[in-house]
C-alpha atoms as a PDB file:
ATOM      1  CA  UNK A   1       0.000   0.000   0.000  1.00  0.00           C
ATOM      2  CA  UNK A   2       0.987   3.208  -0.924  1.00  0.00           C
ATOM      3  CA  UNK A   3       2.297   6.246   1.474  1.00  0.00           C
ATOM      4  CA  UNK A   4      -0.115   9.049   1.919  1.00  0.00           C
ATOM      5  CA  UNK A   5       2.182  12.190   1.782  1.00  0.00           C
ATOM      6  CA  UNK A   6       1.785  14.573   5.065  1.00  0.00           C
ATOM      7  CA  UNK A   7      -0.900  17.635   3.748  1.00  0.00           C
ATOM      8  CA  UNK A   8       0.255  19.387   7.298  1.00  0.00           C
ATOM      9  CA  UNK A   9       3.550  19.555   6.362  1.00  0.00           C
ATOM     10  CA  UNK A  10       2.652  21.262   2.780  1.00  0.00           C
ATOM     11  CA  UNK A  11       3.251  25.070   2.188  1.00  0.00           C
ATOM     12  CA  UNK A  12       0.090  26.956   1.627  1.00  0.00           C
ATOM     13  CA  UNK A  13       0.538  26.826  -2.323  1.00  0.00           C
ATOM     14  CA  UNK A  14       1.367  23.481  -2.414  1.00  0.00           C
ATOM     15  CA  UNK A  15      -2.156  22.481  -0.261  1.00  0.00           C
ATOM     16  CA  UNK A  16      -3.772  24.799  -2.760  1.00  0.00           C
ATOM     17  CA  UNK A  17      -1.917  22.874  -5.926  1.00  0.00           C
ATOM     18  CA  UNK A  18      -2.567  19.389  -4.341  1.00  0.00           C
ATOM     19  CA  UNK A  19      -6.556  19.614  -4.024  1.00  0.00           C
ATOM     20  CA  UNK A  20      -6.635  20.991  -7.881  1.00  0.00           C
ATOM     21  CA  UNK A  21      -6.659  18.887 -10.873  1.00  0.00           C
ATOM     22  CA  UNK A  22      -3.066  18.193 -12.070  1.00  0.00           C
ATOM     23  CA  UNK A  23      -1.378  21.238 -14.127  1.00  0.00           C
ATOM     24  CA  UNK A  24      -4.650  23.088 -13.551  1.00  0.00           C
ATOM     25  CA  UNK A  25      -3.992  25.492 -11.155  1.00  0.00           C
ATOM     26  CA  UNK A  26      -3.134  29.348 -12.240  1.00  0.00           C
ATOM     27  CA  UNK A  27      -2.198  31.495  -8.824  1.00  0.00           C
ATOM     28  CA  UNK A  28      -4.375  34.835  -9.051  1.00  0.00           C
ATOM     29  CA  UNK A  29      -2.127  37.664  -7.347  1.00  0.00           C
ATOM     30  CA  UNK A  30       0.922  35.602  -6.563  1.00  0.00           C
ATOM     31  CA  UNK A  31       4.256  36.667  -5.473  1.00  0.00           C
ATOM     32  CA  UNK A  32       5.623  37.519  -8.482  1.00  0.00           C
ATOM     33  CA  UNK A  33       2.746  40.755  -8.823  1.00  0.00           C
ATOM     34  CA  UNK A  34       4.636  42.422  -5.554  1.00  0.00           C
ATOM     35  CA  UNK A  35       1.427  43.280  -3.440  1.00  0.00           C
ATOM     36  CA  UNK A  36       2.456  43.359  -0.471  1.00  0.00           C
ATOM     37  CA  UNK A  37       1.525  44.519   2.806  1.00  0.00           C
ATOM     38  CA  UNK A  38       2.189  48.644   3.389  1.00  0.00           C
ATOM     39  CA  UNK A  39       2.233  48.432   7.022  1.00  0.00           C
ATOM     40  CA  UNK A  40       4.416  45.845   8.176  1.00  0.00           C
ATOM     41  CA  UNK A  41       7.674  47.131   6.657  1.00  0.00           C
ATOM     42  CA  UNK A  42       7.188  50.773   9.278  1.00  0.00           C
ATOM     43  CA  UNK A  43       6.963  48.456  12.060  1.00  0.00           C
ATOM     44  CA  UNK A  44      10.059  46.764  11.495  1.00  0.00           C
ATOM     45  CA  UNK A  45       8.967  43.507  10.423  1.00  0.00           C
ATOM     46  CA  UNK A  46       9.676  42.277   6.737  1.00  0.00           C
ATOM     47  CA  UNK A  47       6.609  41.554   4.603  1.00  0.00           C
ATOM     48  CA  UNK A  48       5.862  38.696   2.534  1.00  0.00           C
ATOM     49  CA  UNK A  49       5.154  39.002  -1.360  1.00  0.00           C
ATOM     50  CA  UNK A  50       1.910  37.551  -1.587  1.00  0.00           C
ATOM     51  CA  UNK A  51       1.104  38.557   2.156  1.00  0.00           C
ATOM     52  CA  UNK A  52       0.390  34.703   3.172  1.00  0.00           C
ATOM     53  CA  UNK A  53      -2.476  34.274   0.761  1.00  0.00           C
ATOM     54  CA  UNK A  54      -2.581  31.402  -1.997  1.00  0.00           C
ATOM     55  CA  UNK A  55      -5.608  32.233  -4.458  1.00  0.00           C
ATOM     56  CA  UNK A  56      -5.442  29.219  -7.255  1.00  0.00           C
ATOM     57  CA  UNK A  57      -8.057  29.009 -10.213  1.00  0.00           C
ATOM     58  CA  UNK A  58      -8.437  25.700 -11.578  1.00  0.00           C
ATOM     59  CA  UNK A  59     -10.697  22.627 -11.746  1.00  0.00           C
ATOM     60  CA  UNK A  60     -11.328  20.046  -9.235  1.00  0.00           C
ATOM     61  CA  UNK A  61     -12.433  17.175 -11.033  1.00  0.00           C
ATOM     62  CA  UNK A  62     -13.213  18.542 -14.497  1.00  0.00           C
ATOM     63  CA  UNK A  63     -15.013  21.194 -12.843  1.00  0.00           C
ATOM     64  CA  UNK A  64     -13.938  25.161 -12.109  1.00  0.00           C
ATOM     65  CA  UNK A  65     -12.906  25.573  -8.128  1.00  0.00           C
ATOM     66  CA  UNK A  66     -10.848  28.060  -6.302  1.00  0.00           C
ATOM     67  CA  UNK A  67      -9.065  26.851  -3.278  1.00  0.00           C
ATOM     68  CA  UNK A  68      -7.771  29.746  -1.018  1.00  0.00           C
ATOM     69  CA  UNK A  69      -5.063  28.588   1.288  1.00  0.00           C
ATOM     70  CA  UNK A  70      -3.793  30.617   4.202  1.00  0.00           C
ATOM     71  CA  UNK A  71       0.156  30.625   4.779  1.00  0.00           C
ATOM     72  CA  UNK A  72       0.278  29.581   8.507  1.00  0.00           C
ATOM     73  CA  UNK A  73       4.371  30.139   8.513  1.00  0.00           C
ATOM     74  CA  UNK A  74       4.320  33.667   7.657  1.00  0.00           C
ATOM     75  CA  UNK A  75       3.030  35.890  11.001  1.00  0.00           C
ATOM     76  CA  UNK A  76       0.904  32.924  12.212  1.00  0.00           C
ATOM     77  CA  UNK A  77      -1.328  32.577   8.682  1.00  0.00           C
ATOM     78  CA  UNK A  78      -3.128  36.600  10.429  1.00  0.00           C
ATOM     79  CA  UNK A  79      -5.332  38.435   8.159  1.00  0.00           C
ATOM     80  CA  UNK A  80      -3.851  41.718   7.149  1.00  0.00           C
ATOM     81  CA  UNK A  81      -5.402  44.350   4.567  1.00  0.00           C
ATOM     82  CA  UNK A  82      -4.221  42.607   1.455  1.00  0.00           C
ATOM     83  CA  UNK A  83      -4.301  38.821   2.206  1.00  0.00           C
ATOM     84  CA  UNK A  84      -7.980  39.632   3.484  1.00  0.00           C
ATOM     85  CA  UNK A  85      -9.017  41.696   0.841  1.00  0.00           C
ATOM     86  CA  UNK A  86      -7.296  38.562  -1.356  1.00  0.00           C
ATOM     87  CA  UNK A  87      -9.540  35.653   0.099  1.00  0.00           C
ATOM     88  CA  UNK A  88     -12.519  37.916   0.521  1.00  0.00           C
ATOM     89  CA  UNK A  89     -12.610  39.314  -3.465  1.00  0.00           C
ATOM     90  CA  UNK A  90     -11.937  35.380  -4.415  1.00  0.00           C
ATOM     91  CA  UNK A  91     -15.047  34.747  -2.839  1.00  0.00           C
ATOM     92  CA  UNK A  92     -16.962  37.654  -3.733  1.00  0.00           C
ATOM     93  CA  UNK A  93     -15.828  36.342  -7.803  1.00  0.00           C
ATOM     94  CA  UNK A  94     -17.111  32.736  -7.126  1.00  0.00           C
ATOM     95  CA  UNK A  95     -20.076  34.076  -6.167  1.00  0.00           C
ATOM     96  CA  UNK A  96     -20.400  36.202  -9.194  1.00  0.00           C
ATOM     97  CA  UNK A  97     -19.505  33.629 -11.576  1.00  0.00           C
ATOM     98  CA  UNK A  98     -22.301  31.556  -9.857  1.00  0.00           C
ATOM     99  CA  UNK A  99     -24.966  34.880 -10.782  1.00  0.00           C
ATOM    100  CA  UNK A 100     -23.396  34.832 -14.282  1.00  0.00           C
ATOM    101  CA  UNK A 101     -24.436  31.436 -14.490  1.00  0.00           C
ATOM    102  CA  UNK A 102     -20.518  30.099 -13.994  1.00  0.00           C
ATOM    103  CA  UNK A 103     -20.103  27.834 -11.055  1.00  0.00           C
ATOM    104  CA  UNK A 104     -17.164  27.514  -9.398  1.00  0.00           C
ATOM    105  CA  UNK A 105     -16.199  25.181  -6.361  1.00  0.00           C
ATOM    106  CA  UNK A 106     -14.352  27.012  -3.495  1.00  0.00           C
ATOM    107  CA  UNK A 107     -12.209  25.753  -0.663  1.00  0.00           C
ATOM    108  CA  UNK A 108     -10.407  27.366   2.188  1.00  0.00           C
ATOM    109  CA  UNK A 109      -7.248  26.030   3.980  1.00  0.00           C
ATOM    110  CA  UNK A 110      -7.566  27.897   6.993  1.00  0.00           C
ATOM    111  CA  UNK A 111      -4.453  27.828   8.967  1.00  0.00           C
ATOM    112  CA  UNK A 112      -4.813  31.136  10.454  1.00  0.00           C
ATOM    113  CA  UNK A 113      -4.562  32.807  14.534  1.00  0.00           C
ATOM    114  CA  UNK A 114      -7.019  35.529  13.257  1.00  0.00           C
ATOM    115  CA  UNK A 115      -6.430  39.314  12.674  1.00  0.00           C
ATOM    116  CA  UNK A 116      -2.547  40.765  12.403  1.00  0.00           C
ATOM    117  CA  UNK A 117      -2.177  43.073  15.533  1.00  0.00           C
ATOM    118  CA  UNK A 118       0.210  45.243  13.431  1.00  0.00           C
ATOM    119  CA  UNK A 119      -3.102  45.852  11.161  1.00  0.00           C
ATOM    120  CA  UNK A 120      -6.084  45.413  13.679  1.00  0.00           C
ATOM    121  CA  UNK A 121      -8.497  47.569  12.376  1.00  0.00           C
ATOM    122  CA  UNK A 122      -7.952  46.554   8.502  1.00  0.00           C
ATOM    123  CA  UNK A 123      -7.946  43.274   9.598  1.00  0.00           C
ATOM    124  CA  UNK A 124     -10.823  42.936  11.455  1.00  0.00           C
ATOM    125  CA  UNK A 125     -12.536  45.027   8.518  1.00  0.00           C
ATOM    126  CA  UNK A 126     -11.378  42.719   5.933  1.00  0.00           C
ATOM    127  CA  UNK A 127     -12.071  39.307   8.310  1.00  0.00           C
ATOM    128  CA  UNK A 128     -16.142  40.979   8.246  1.00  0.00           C
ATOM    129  CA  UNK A 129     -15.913  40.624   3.987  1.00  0.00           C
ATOM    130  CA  UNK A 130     -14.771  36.900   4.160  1.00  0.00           C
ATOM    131  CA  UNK A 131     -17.526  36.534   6.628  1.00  0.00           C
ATOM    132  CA  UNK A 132     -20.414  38.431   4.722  1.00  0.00           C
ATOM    133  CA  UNK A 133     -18.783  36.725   1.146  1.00  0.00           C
ATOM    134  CA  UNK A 134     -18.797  33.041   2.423  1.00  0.00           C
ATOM    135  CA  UNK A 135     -22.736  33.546   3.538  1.00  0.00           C
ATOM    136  CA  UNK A 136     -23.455  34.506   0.299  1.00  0.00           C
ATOM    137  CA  UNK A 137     -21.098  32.191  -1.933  1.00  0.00           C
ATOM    138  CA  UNK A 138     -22.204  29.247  -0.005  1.00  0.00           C
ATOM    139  CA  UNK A 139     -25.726  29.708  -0.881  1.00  0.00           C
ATOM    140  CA  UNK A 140     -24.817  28.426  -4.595  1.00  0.00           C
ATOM    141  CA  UNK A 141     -22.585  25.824  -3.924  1.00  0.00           C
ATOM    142  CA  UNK A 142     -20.787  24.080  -0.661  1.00  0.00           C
ATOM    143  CA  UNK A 143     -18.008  26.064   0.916  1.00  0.00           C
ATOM    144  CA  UNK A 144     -15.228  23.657   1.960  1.00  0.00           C
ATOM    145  CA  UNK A 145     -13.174  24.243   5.195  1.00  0.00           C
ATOM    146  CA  UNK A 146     -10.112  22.517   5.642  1.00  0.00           C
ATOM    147  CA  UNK A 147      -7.929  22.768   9.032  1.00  0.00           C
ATOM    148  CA  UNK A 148      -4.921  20.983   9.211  1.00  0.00           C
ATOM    149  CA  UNK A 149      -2.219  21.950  11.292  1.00  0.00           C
ATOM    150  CA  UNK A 150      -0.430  23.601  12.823  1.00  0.00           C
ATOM    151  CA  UNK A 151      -0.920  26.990  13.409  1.00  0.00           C
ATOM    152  CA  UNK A 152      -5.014  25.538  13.649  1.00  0.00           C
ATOM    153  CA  UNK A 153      -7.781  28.551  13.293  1.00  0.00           C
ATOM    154  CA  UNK A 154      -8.833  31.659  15.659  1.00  0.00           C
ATOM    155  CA  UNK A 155     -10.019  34.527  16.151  1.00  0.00           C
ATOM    156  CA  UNK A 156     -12.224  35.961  13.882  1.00  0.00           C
ATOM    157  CA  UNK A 157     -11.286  33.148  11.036  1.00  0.00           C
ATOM    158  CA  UNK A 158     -12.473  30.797  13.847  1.00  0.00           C
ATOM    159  CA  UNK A 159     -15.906  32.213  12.453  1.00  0.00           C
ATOM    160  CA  UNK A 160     -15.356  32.058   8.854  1.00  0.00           C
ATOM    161  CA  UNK A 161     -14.979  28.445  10.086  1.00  0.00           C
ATOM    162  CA  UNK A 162     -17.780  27.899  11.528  1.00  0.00           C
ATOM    163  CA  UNK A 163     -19.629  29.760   8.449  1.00  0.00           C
ATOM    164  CA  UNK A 164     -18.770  26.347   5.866  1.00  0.00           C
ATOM    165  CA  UNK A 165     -21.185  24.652   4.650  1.00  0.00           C
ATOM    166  CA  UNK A 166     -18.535  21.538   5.567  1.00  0.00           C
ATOM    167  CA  UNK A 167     -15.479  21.878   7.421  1.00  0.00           C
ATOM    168  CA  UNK A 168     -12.864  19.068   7.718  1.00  0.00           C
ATOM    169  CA  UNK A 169     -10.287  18.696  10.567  1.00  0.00           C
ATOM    170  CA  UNK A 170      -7.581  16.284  10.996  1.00  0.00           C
ATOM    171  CA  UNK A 171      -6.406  15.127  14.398  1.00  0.00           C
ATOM    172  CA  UNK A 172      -3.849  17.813  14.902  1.00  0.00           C
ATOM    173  CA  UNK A 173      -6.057  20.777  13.761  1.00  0.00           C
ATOM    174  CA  UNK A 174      -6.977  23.355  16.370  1.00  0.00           C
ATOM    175  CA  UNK A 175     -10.114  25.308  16.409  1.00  0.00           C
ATOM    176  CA  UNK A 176     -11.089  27.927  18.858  1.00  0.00           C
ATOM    177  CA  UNK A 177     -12.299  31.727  19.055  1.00  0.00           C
ATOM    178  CA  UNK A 178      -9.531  32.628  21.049  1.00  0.00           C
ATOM    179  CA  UNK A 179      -5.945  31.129  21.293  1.00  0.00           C
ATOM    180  CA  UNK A 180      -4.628  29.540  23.957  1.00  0.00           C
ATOM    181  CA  UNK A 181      -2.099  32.122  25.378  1.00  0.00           C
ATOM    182  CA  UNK A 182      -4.138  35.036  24.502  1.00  0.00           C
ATOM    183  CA  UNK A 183      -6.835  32.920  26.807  1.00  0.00           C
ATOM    184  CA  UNK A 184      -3.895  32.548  29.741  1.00  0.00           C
ATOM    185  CA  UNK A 185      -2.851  36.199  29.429  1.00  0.00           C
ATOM    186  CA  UNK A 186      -6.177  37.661  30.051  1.00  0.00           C
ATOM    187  CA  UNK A 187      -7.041  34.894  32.511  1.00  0.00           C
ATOM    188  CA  UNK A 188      -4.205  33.341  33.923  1.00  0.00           C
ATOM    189  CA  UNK A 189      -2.632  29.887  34.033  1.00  0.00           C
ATOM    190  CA  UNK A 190      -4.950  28.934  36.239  1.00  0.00           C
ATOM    191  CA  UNK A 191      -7.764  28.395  33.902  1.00  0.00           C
ATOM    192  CA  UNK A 192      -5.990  27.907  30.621  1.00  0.00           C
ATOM    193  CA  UNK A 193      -2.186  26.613  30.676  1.00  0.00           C
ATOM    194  CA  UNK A 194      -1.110  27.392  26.910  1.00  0.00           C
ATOM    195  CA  UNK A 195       2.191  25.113  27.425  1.00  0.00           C
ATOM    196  CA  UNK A 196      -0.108  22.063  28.794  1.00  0.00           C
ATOM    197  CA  UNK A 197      -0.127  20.497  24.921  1.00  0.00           C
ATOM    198  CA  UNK A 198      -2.522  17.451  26.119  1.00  0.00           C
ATOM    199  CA  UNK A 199      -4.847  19.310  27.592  1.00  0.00           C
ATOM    200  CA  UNK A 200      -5.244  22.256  24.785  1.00  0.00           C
ATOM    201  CA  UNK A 201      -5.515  19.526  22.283  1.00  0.00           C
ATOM    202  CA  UNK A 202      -8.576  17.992  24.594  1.00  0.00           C
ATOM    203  CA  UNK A 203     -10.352  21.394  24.663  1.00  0.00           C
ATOM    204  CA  UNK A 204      -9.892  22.558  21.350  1.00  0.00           C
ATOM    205  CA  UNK A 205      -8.294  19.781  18.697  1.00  0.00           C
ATOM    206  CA  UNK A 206      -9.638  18.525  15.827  1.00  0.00           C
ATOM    207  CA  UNK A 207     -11.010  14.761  16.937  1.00  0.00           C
ATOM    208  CA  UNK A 208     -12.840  16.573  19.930  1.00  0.00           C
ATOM    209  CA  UNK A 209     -14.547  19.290  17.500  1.00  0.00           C
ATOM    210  CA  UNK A 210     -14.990  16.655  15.220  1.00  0.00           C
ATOM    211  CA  UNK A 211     -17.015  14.163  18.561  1.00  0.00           C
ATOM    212  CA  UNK A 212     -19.159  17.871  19.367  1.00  0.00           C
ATOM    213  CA  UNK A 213     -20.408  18.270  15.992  1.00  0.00           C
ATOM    214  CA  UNK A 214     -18.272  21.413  15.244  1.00  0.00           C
ATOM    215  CA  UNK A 215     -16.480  19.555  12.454  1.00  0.00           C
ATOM    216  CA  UNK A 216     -18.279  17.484   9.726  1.00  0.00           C
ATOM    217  CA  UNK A 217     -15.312  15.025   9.063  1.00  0.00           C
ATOM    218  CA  UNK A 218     -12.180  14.081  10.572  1.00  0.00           C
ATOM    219  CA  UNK A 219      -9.511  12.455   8.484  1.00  0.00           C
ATOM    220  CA  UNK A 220      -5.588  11.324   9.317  1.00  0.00           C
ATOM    221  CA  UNK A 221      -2.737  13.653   7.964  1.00  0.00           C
ATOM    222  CA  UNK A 222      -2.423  12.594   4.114  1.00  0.00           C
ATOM    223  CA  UNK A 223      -2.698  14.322   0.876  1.00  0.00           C
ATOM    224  CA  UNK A 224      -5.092  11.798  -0.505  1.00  0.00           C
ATOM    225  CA  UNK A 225      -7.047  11.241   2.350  1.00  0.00           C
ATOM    226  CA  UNK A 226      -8.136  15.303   2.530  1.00  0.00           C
ATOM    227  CA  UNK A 227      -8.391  14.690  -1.259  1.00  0.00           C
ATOM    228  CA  UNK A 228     -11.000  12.107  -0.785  1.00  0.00           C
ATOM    229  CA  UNK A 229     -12.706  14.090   2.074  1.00  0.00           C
ATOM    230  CA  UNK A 230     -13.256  17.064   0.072  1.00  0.00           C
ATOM    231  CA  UNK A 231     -14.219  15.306  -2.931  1.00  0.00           C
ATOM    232  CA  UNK A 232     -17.082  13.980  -0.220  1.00  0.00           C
ATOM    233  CA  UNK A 233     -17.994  17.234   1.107  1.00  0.00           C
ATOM    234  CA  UNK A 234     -18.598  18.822  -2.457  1.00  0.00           C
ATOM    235  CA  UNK A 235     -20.929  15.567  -3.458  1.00  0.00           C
ATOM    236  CA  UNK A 236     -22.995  16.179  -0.512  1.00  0.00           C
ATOM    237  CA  UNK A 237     -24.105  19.291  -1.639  1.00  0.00           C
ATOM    238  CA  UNK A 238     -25.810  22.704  -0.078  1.00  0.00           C
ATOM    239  CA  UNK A 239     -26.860  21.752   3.472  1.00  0.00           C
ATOM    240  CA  UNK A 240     -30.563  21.969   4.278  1.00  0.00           C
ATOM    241  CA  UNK A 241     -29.351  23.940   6.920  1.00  0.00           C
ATOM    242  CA  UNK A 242     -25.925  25.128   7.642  1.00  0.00           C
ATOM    243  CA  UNK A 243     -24.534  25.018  11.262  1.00  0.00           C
ATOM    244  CA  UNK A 244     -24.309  28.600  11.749  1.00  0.00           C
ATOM    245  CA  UNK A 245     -27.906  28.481  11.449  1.00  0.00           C
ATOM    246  CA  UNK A 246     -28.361  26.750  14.324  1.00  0.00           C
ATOM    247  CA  UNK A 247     -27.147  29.295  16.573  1.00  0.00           C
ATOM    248  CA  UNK A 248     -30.381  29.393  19.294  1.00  0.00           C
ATOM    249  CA  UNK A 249     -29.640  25.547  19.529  1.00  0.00           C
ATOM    250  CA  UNK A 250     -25.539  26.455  20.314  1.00  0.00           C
ATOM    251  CA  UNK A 251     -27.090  29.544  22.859  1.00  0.00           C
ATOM    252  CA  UNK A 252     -29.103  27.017  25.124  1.00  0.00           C
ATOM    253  CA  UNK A 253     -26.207  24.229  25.444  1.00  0.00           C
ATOM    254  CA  UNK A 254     -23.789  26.983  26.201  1.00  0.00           C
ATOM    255  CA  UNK A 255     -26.342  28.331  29.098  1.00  0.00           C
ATOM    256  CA  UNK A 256     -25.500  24.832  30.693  1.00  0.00           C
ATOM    257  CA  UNK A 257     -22.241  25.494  31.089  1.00  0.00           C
ATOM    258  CA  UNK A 258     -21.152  25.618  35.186  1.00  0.00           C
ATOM    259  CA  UNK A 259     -18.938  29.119  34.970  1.00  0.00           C
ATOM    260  CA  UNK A 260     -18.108  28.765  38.317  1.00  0.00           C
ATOM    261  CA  UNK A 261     -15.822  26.283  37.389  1.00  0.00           C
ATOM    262  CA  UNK A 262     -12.797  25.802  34.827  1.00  0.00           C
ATOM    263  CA  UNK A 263     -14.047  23.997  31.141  1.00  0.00           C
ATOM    264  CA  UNK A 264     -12.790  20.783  31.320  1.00  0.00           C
ATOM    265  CA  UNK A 265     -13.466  18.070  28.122  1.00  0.00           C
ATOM    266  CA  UNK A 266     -15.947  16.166  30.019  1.00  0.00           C
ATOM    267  CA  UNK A 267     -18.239  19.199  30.838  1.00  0.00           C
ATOM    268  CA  UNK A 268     -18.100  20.163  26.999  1.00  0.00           C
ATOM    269  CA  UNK A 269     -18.460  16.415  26.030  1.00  0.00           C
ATOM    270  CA  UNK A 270     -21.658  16.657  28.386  1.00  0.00           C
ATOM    271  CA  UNK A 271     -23.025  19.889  26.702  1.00  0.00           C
ATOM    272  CA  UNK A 272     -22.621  19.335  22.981  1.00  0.00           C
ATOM    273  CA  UNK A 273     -22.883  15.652  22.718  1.00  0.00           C
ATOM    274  CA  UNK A 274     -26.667  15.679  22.733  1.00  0.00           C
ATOM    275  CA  UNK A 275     -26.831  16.746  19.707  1.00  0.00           C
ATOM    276  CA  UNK A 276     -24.554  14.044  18.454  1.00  0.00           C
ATOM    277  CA  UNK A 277     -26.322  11.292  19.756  1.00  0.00           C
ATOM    278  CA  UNK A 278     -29.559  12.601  18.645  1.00  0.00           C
END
């Protein structure tokens, strides 16, 4: 049997190359166009050429699809003014093509801690487009999530996340709203130790999102096997109702929650897995 290659260990345009259809994939706004980032350079910190955003055109199985992949090496995979305004035009043109009677297939690799401090307000801006242009792209076709590893998805991206119509996690994936030391700075070791791997990987890692319902599909680190998974995802179509939808359902479990005591895994097992087993 043959070695499934590690996905995680892929670069963000080589994810983004890998789900395409062989010698189909055309970068929009690569490296080579020089937009970069005007804010980074001031603060002392060099800036990447494509800002640490992949946008490939190509097919997927015969069939147009854009896969937008987030570069988690450069400044943690955060959304500045230009990689956000990247993913969140790519998915503003899907959706177009879709009007124009064009369909395209779109999928994110989000590997991503969320807004760039060093741009907070365009970020945060530009993180509200990707929101408002996934809610409208998915309504023609499925919006694929992917979440690999390492950097794993927060902040406000943590919410693009949640807005697929299918998101797929593999083991060592991470998905939260807030990080785990920006959780232990603003409330101590105490209730959130961001060097305790096991237990951040309990709270917040991709088999126990998966168990909760927070992930649709949960598949080992391999090339083919996130292949396969999306290839899944995009045959199951629109959902009859997408997850975000749900939200009055996600308010009551999270009023059971005991705040007078520190989130453990059993306590969110005990919350969410109702709605698993229902």
């Amino acid at each position: 049997m043959q070695h499934d290659s590690s996905f995680i260990e892929l670069k963000a345009r080589e994810r983004a190359q890998s789900l395409l259809d062989k010698g189909s994939a055309r970068e929009l706004l690569g490296p080579f166009e020089g937009i970069t980032s005007a804010w980074l350079g001031p603060q002392g910190i060099v800036p990447q050429a494509d800002d640490g955003m992949v946008v490939m055109k190509g097919t997927l199985n015969g069939a147009p699809a854009v896969v937008i992949a987030i570069e988690g090496a450069f400044q943690g995979g955060s959304m500045g003014e230009v990689s956000g305004a990247k993913m969140a035009a790519a998915l503003e043109l899907a959706a177009e093509d879709h009007r124009n009677g064009n369909p395209v297939q779109a999928i994110l690799c989000l590997e991503t801690g969320g807004v760039r401090l060093q741009e907070a307000n365009l970020g945060l801006a530009a993180i509200a487009d990707i929101h408002a242009a996934i809610v409208d792209l998915r309504r023609f076709t499925p919006v694929i999530g992917v979440i690999a590893g390492t950097v794993g998805c927060f902040g406000g991206m943590s919410i693009a996340a949640g807005l697929c119509s299918y998101l797929i996690v593999t083991r060592e994936a991470r998905l939260g709203l807030n990080g785990p030391q920006v959780i232990e700075q603003e409330a101590g070791m105490e209730e959130y130790d961001s060097r305790n791997r096991p237990f951040i990987w309990s709270m917040t890692g991709g088999e126990v999102r998966f168990e909760n319902g927070f992930a649709d599909m949960i598949v080992p680190d391999g090339i083919a096997a996130v292949q396969v998974a999306v290839n899944e995802a995009l045959e199951l179509g629109i959902p009859g109702m997408h997850r975000s939808d749900r939200h009055e359902w996600y308010l009551s479990r999270l009023l059971e929650a005991d705040t007078r005591h520190q989130a453990d895994p059993q306590q969110v097992k005990a919350i969410f897995h109702k709605e698993v087993t229902s």
